[in-house]
Protein backbone atom coordinates (compact mmCIF):
# COMPACT_ATOMS: atom_id res chain seq x y z
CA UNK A 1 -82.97 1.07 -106.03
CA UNK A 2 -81.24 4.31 -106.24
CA UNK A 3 -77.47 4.71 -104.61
CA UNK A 4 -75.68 8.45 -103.94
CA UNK A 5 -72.42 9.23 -102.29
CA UNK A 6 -72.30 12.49 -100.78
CA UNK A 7 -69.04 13.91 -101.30
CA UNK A 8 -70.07 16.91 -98.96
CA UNK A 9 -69.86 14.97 -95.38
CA UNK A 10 -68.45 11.45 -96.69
CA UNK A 11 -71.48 9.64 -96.08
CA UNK A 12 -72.30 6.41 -98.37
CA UNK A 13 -75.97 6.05 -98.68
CA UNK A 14 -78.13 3.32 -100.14
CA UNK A 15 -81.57 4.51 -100.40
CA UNK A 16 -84.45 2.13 -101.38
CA UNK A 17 -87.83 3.27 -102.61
CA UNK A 18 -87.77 6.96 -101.29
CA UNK A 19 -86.53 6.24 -97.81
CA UNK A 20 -88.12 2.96 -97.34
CA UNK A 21 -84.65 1.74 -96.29
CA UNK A 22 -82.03 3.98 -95.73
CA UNK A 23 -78.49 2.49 -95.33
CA UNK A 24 -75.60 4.89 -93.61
CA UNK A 25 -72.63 2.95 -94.21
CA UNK A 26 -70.21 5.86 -92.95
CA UNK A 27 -71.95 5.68 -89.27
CA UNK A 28 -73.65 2.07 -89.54
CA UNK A 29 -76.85 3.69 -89.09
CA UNK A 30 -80.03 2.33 -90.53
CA UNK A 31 -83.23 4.17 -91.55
CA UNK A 32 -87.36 3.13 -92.07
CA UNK A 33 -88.64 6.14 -93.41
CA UNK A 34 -85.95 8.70 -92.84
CA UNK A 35 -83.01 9.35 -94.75
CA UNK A 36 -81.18 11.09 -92.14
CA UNK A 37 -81.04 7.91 -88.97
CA UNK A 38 -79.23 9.90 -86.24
CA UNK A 39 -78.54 9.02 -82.89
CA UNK A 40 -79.14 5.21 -82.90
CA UNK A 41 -78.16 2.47 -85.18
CA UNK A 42 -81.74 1.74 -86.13
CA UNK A 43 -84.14 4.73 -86.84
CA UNK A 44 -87.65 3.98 -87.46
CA UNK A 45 -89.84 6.63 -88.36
CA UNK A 46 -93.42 6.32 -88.85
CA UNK A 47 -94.95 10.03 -88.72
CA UNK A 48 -97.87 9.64 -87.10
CA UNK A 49 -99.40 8.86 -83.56
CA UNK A 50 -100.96 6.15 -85.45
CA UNK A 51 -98.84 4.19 -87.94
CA UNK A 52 -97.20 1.44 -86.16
CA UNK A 53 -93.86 1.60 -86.48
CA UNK A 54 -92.70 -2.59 -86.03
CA UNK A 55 -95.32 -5.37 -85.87
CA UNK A 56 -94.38 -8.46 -84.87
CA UNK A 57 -96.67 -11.51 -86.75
CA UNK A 58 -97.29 -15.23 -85.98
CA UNK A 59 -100.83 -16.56 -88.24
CA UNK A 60 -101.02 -15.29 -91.79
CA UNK A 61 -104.58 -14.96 -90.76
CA UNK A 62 -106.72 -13.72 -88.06
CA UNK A 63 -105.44 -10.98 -85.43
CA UNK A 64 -102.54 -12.79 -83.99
CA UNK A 65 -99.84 -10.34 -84.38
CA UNK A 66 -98.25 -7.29 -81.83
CA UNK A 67 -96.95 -3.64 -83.09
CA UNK A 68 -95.28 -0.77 -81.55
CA UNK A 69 -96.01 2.58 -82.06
CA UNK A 70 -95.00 6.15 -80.73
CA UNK A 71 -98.47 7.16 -79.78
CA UNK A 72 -98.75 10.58 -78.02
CA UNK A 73 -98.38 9.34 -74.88
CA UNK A 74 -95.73 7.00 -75.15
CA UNK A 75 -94.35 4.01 -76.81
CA UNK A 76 -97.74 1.84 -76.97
CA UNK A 77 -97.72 -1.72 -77.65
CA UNK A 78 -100.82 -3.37 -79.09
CA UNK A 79 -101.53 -6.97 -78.53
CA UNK A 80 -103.87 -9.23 -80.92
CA UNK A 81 -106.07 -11.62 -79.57
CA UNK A 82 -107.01 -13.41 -82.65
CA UNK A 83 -109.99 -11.14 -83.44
CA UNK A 84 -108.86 -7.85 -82.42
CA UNK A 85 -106.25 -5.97 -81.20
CA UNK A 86 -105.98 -2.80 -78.57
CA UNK A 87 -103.09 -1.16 -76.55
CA UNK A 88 -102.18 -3.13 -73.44
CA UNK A 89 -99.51 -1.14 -72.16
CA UNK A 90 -97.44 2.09 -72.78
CA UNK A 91 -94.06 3.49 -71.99
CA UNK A 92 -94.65 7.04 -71.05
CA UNK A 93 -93.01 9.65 -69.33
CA UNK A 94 -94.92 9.26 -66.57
CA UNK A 95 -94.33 5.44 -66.01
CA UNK A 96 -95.95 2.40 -67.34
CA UNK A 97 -99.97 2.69 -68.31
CA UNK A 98 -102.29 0.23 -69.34
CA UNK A 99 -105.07 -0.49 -71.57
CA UNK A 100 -104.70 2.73 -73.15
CA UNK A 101 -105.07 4.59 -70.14
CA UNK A 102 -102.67 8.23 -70.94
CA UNK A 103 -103.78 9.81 -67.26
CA UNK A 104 -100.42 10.73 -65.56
CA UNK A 105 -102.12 9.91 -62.35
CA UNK A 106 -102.22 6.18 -63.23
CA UNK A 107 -99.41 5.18 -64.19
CA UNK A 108 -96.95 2.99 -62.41
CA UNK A 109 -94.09 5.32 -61.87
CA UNK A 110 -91.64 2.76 -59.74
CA UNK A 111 -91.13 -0.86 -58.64
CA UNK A 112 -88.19 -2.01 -56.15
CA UNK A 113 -87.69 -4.59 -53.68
CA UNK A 114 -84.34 -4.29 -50.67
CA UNK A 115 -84.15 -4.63 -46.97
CA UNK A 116 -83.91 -1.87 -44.57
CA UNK A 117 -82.42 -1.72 -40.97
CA UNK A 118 -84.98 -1.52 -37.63
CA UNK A 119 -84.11 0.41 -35.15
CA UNK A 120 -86.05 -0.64 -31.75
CA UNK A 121 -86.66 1.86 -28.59
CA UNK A 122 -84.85 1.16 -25.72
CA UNK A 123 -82.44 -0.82 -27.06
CA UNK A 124 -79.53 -1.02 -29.18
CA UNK A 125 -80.78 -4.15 -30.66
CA UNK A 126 -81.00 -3.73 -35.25
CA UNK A 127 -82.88 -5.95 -37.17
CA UNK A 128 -83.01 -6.38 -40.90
CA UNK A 129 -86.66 -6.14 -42.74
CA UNK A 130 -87.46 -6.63 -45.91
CA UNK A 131 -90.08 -4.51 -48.34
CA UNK A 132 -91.83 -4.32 -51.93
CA UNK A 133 -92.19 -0.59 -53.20
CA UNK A 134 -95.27 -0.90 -56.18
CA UNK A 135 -95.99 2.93 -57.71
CA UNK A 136 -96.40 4.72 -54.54
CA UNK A 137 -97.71 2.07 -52.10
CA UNK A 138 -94.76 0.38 -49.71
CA UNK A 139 -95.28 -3.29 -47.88
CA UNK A 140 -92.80 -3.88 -45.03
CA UNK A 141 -92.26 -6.75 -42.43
CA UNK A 142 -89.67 -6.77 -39.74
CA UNK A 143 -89.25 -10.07 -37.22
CA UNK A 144 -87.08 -8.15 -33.93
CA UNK A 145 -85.01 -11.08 -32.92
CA UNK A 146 -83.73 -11.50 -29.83
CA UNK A 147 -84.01 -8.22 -28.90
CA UNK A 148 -81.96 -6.87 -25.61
CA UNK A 149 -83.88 -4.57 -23.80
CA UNK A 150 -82.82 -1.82 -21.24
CA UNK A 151 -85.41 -0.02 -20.83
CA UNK A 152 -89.02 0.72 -20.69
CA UNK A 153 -90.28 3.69 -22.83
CA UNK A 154 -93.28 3.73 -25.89
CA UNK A 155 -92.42 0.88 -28.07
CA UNK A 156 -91.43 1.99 -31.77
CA UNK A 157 -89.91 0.37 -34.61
CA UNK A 158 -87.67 2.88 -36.77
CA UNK A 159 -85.70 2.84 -39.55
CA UNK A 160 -88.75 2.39 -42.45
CA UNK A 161 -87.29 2.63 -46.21
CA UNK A 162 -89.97 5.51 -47.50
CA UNK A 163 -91.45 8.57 -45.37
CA UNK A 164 -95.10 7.95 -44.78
CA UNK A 165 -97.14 10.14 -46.99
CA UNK A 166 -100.22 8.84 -46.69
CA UNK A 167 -101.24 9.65 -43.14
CA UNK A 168 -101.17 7.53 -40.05
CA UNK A 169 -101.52 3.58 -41.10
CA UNK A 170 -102.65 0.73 -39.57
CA UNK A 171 -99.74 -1.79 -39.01
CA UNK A 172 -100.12 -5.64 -37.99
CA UNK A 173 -98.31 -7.28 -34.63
CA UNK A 174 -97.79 -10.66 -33.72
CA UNK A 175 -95.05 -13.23 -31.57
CA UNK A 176 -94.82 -9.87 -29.50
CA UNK A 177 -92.64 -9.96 -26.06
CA UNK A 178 -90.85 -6.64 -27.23
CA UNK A 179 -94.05 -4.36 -25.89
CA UNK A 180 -96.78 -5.08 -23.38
CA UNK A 181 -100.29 -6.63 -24.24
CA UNK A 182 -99.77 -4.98 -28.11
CA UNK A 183 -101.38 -7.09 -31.01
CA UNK A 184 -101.41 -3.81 -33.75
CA UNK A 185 -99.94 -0.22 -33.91
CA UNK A 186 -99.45 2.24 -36.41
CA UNK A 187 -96.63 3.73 -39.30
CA UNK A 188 -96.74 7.48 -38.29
CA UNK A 189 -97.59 10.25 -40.30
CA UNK A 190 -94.90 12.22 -41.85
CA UNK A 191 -92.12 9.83 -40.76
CA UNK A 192 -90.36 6.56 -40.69
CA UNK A 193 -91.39 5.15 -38.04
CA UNK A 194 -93.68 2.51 -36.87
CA UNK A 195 -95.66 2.55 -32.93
CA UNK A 196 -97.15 -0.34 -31.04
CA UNK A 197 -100.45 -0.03 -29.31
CA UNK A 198 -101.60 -1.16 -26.08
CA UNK A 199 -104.28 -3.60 -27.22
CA UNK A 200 -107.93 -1.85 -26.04
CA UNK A 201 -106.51 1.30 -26.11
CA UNK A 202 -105.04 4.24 -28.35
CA UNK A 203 -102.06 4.29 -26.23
CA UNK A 204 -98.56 3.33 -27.11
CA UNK A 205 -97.61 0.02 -25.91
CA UNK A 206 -94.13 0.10 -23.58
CA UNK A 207 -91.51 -1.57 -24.09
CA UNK A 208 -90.71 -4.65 -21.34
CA UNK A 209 -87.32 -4.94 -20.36
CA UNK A 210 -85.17 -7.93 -20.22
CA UNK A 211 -83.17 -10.30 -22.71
CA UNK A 212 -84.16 -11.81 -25.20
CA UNK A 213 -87.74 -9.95 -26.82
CA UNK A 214 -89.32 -10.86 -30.03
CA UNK A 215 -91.74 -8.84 -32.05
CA UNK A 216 -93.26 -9.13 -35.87
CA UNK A 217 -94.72 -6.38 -37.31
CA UNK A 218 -95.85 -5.97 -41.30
CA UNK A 219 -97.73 -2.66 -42.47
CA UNK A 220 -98.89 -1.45 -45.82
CA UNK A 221 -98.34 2.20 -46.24
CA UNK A 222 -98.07 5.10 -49.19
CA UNK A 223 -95.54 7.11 -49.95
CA UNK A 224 -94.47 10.33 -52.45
CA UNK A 225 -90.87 9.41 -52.12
């Protein structure tokens, strides 16, 4: 073990082995493989796409261990299964990949859950839904409770969390006295909205007036938001 004080920028250094270990004492930094950590308190360097840079054992024998590495595409962590071990999933810039996959186009860029506020035509009536957002494909479900309405017009539900992307999207309807005769509709195309149909028909269902109407609707839609 070798130990230098560098009277230059008042760093204390213990260096083991050639940058093996690497202590900073002046900025309570440590190094693997570096002699310079910067930036975080624990630098591991490993130089390669390939060399695993932290590997996590639990057998002496037998492939039952885990590493990380900073593979080209990300931080990738490999998983033993007791005879062999393969990458299982990656941090990239991108989002999240798996099973070695590096193709930008796969990877699972977002994951969020929240409510969101319906809106319901002719009437002034809200209603709070609820919705999973996984990568770029959006489930909502809305129950319109006791629903006051004033008028009769094309029933639509508004107010969806994400723009529809995807085209126009089948939606599910049931417990419906909000519209006439509607058991599905659609989310609509380039918006945030969602329409019943008139069941037998491509028409929009309308809206039946009167105090109080129910309606629950659920879609599955995609989105580039």
């Amino acid at each position: 073990m070798t130990r230098a004080r560098d009277l230059a920028d008042g760093k204390h250094l213990t260096n083991v082995d050639s940058n093996t270990l690497v202590v900073d004492a002046a900025n309570n930094r440590v190094g693997i493989g570096t002699a310079s950590p910067a930036t975080a308190n624990l630098e591991i360097f490993t130089g390669s796409t390939d060399a695993d840079g932290l590997k996590i054992n639990r057998f002496a024998s037998g492939v039952y261990y885990s590493t990380l590495r900073m593979a080209s595409h990300g931080l990738a962590a490999h998983v033993g299964d007791g005879s062999s071990i393969s990458e299982r999933a990656a941090i990239t810039p991108n989002g999240i990949t798996f099973n070695g996959d590096t193709a930008a186009a796969n990877a699972l860029d977002d994951y969020e859950e929240g409510t969101w506020t319906a809106t319901f035509t002719g009437s002034s009536t809200t209603a709070t839904g609820r919705y999973v957002k996984i990568g770029g494909q959006v489930f909502v479900t809305v129950y319109g409770d006791s629903i006051n309405v004033t008028s009769s017009v094309t029933g639509t539900i508004g107010g969806l969390p994400f723009t529809n992307s995807g085209g126009y999207t089948a939606a599910s309807i049931t417990h419906d006295t909000y519209t006439n005769n509607s058991y599905n509709g659609y989310v609509n195309t380039g918006g945030t909205t969602m329409t019943a149909i008139q069941d037998g028909t491509v028409s929009g269902a309308q809206t039946v007036v009167g105090n109080p109407k129910y309606i629950m609707m659920s879609a599955v839609y995609y989105t580039t938001s």
